[in-house]
N, C-alpha and C. Protein backbone atom coordinates (compact mmCIF):
# COMPACT_ATOMS: atom_id res chain seq x y z
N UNK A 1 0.81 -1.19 0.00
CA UNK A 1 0.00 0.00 0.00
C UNK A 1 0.85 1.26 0.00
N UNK A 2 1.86 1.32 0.20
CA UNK A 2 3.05 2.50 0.10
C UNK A 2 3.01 3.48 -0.76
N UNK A 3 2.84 2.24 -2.42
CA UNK A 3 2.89 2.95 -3.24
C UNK A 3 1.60 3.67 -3.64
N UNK A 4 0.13 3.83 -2.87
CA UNK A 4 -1.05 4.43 -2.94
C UNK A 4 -0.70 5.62 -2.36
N UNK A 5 -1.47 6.71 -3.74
CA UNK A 5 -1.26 8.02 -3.15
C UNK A 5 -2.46 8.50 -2.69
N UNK A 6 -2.38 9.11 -1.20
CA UNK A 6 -3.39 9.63 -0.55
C UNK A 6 -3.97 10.80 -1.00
N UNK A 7 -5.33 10.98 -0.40
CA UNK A 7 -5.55 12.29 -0.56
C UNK A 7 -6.22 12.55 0.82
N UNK A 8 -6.67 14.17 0.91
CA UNK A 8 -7.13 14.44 2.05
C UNK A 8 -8.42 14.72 1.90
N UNK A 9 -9.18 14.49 2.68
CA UNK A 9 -10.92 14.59 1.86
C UNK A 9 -11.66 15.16 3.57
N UNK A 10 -12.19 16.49 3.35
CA UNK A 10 -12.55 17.08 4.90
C UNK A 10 -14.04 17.13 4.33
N UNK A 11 -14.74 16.58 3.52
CA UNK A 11 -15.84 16.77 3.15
C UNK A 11 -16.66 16.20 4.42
N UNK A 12 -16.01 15.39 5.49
CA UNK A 12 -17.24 15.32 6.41
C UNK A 12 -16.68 15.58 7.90
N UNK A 13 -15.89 16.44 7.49
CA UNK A 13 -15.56 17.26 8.80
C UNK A 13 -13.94 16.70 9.32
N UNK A 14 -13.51 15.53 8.79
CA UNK A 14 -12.15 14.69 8.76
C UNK A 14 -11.15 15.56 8.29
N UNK A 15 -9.86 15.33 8.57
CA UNK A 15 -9.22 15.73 8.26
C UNK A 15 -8.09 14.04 8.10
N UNK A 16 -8.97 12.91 8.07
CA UNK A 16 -8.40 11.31 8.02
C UNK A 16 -7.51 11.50 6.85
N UNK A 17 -6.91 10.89 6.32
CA UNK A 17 -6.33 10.53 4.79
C UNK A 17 -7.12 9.26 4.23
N UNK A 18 -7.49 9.45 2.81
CA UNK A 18 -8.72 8.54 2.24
C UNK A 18 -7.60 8.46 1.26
N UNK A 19 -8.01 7.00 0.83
CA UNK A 19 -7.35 6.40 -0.65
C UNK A 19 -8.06 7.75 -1.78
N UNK A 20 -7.63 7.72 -3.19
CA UNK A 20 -8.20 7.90 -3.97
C UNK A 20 -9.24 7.08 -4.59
N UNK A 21 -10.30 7.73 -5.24
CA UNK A 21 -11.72 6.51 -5.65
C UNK A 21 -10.65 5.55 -6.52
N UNK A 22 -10.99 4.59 -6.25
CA UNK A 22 -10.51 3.34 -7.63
C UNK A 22 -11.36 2.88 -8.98
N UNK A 23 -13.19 3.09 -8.71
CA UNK A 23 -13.12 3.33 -9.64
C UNK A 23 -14.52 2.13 -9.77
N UNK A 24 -14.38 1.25 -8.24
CA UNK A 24 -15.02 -0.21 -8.55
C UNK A 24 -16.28 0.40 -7.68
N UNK A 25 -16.58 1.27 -7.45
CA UNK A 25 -18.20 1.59 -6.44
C UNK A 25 -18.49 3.04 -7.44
N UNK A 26 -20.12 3.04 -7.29
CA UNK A 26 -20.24 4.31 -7.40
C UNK A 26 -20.74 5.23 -6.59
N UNK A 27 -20.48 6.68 -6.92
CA UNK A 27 -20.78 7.84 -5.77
C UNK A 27 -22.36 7.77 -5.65
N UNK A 28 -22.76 8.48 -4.46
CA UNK A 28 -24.14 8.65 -4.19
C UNK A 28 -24.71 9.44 -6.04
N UNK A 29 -25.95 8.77 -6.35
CA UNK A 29 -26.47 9.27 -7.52
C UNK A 29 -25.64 9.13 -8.44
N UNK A 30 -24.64 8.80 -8.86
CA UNK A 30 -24.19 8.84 -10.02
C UNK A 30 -24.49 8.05 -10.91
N UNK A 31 -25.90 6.90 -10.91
CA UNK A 31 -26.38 5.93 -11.85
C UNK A 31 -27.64 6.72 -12.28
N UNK A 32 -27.81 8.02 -12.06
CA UNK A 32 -28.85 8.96 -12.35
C UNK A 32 -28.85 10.01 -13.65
N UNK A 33 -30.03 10.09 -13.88
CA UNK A 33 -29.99 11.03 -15.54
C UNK A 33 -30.36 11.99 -15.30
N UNK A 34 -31.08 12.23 -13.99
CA UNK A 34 -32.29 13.25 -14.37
C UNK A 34 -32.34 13.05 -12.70
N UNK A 35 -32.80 14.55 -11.72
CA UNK A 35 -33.10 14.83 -10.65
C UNK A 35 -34.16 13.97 -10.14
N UNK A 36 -33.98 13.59 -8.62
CA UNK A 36 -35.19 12.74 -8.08
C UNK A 36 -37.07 13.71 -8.38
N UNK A 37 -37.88 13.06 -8.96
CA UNK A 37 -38.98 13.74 -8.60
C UNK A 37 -39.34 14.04 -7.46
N UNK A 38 -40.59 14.78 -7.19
CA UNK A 38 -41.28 15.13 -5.92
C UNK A 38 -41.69 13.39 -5.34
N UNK A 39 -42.30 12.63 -5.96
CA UNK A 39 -42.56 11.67 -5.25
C UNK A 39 -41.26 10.57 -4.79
N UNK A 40 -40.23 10.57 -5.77
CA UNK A 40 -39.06 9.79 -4.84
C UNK A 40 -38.43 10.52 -3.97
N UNK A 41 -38.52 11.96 -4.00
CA UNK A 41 -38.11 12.48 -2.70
C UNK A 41 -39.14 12.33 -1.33
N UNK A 42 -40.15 12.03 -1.69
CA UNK A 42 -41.20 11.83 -0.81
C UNK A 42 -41.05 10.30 0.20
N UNK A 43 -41.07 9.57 -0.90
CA UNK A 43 -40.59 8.05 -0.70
C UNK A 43 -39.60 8.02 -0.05
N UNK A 44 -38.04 8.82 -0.28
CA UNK A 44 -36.93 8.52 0.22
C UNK A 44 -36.70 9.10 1.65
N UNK A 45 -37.90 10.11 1.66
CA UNK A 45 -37.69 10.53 2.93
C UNK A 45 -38.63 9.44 4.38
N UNK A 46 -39.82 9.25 3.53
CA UNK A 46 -40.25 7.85 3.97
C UNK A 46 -39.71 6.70 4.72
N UNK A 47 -38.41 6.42 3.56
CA UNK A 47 -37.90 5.36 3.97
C UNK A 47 -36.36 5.81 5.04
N UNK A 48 -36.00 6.96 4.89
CA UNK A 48 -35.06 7.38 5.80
C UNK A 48 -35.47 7.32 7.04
N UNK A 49 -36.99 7.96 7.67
CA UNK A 49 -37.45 7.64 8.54
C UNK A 49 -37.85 6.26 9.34
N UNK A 50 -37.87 5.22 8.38
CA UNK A 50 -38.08 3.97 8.41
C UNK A 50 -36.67 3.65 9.06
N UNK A 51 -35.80 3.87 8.77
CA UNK A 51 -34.40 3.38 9.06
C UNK A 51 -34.10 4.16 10.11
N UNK A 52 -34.01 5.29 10.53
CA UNK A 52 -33.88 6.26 12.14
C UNK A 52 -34.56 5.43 13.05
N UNK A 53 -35.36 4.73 12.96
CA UNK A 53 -36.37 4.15 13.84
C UNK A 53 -35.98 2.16 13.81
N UNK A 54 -34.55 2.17 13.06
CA UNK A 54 -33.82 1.09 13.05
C UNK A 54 -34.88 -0.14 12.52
N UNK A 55 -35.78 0.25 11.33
CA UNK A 55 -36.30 -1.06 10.71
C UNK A 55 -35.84 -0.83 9.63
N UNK A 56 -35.48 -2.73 9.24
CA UNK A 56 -34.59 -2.97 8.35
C UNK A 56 -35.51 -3.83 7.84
N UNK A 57 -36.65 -4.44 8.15
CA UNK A 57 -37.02 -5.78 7.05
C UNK A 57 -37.92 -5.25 6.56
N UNK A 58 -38.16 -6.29 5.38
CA UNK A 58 -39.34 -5.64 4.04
C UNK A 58 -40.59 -5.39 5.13
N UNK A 59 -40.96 -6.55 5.94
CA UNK A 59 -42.42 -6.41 5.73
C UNK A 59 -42.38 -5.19 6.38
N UNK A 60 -41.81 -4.92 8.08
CA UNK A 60 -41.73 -3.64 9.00
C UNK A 60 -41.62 -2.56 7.86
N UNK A 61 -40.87 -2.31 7.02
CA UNK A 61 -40.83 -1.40 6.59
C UNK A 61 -42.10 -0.95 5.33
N UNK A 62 -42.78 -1.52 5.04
CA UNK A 62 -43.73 -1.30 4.15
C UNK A 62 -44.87 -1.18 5.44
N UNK A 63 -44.68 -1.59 6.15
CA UNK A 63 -46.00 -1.37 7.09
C UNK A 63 -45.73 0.25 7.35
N UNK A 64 -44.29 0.64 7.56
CA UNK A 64 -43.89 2.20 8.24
C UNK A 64 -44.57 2.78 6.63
N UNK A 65 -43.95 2.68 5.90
CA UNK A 65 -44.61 3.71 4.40
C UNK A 65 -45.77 3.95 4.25
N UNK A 66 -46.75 2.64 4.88
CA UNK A 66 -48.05 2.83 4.61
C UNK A 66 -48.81 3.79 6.13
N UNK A 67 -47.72 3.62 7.39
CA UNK A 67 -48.31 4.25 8.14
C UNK A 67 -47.99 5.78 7.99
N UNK A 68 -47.11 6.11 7.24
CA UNK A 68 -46.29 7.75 6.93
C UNK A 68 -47.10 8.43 5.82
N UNK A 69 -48.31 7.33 5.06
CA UNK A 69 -49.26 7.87 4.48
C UNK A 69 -48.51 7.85 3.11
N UNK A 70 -47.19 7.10 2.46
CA UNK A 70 -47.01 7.29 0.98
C UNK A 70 -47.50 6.15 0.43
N UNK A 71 -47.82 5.98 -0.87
CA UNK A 71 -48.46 5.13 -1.36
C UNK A 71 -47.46 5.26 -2.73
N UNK A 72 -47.96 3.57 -3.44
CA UNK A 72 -47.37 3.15 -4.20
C UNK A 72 -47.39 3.99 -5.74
N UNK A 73 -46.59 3.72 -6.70
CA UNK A 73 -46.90 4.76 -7.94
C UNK A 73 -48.45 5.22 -8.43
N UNK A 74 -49.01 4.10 -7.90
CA UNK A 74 -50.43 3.93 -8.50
C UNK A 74 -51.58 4.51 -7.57
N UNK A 75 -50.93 4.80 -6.30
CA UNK A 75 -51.55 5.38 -5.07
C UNK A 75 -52.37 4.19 -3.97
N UNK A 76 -52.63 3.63 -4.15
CA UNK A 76 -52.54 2.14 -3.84
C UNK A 76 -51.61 1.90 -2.55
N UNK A 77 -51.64 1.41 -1.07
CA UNK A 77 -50.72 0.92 -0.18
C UNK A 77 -50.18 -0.11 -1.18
N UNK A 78 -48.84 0.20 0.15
CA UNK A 78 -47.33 -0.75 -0.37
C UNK A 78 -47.83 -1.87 0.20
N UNK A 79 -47.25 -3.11 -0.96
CA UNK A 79 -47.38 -4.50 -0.61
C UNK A 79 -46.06 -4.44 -0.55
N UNK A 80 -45.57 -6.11 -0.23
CA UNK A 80 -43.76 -6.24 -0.15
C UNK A 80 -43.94 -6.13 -1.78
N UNK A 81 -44.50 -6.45 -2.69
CA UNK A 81 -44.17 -6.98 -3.88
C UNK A 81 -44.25 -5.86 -4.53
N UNK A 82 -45.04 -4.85 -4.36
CA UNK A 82 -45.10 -3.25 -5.15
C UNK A 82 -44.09 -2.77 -4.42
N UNK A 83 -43.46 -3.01 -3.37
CA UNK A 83 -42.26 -2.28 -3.21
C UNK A 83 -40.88 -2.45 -3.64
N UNK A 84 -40.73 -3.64 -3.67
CA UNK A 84 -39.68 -4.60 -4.32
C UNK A 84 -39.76 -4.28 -6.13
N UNK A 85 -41.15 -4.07 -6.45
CA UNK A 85 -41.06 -3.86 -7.81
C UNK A 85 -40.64 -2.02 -8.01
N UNK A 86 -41.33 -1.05 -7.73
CA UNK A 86 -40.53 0.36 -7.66
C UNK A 86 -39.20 0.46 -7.52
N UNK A 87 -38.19 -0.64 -6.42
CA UNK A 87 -37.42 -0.24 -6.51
C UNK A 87 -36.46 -1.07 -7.14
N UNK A 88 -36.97 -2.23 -8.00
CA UNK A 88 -36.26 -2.50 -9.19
C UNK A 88 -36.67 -1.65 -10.50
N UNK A 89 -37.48 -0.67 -10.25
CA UNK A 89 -37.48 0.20 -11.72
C UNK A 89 -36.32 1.59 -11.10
N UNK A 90 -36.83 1.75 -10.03
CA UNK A 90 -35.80 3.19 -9.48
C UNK A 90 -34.43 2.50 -9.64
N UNK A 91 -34.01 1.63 -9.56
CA UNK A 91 -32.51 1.16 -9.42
C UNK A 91 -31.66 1.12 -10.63
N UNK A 92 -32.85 0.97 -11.87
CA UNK A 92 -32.31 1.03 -13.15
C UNK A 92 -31.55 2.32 -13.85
């Protein structure tokens, strides 16, 4: 590792030494074309809240979306399976 040149990255308040990107992950959003709409910002904030409140499994968490009042593309409550399906189209 010697021969890796560092950089210094204070973007989150660090002053650590971080590798340079290599190249094999990508940055937050960068598989994106086009700005989140109003409703995936709606959703994402949904599900951020879902996770502060430390639920991690499908079903808990579709029960939290439907209790936070967002509904599926179609307006319709989240099933596991309409949720699992949105976010194999959002992922694309």
């Amino acid at each position: 590792m010697a021969d890796q040149q560092y950089i210094n990255s204070t973007a989150g308040g660090s002053d650590i030494p971080r590798l340079a990107h290599n190249g094999l992950y990508l940055e937050p959003n960068q598989s994106r074309n086009d700005e989140p709409t109003p409703y995936e910002n709606k959703l994402a904030d949904a599900i951020e809240k879902a996770y502060a409140e430390n639920i991690q499994e499908l079903g808990p968490l579709v029960e939290k979306l439907n209790e936070l009042g967002t509904s599926d593309p179609d307006g319709r409550p989240w099933t596991q399976q309409s949720f699992a399906g949105v976010m194999l189209e959002l992922g694309k």
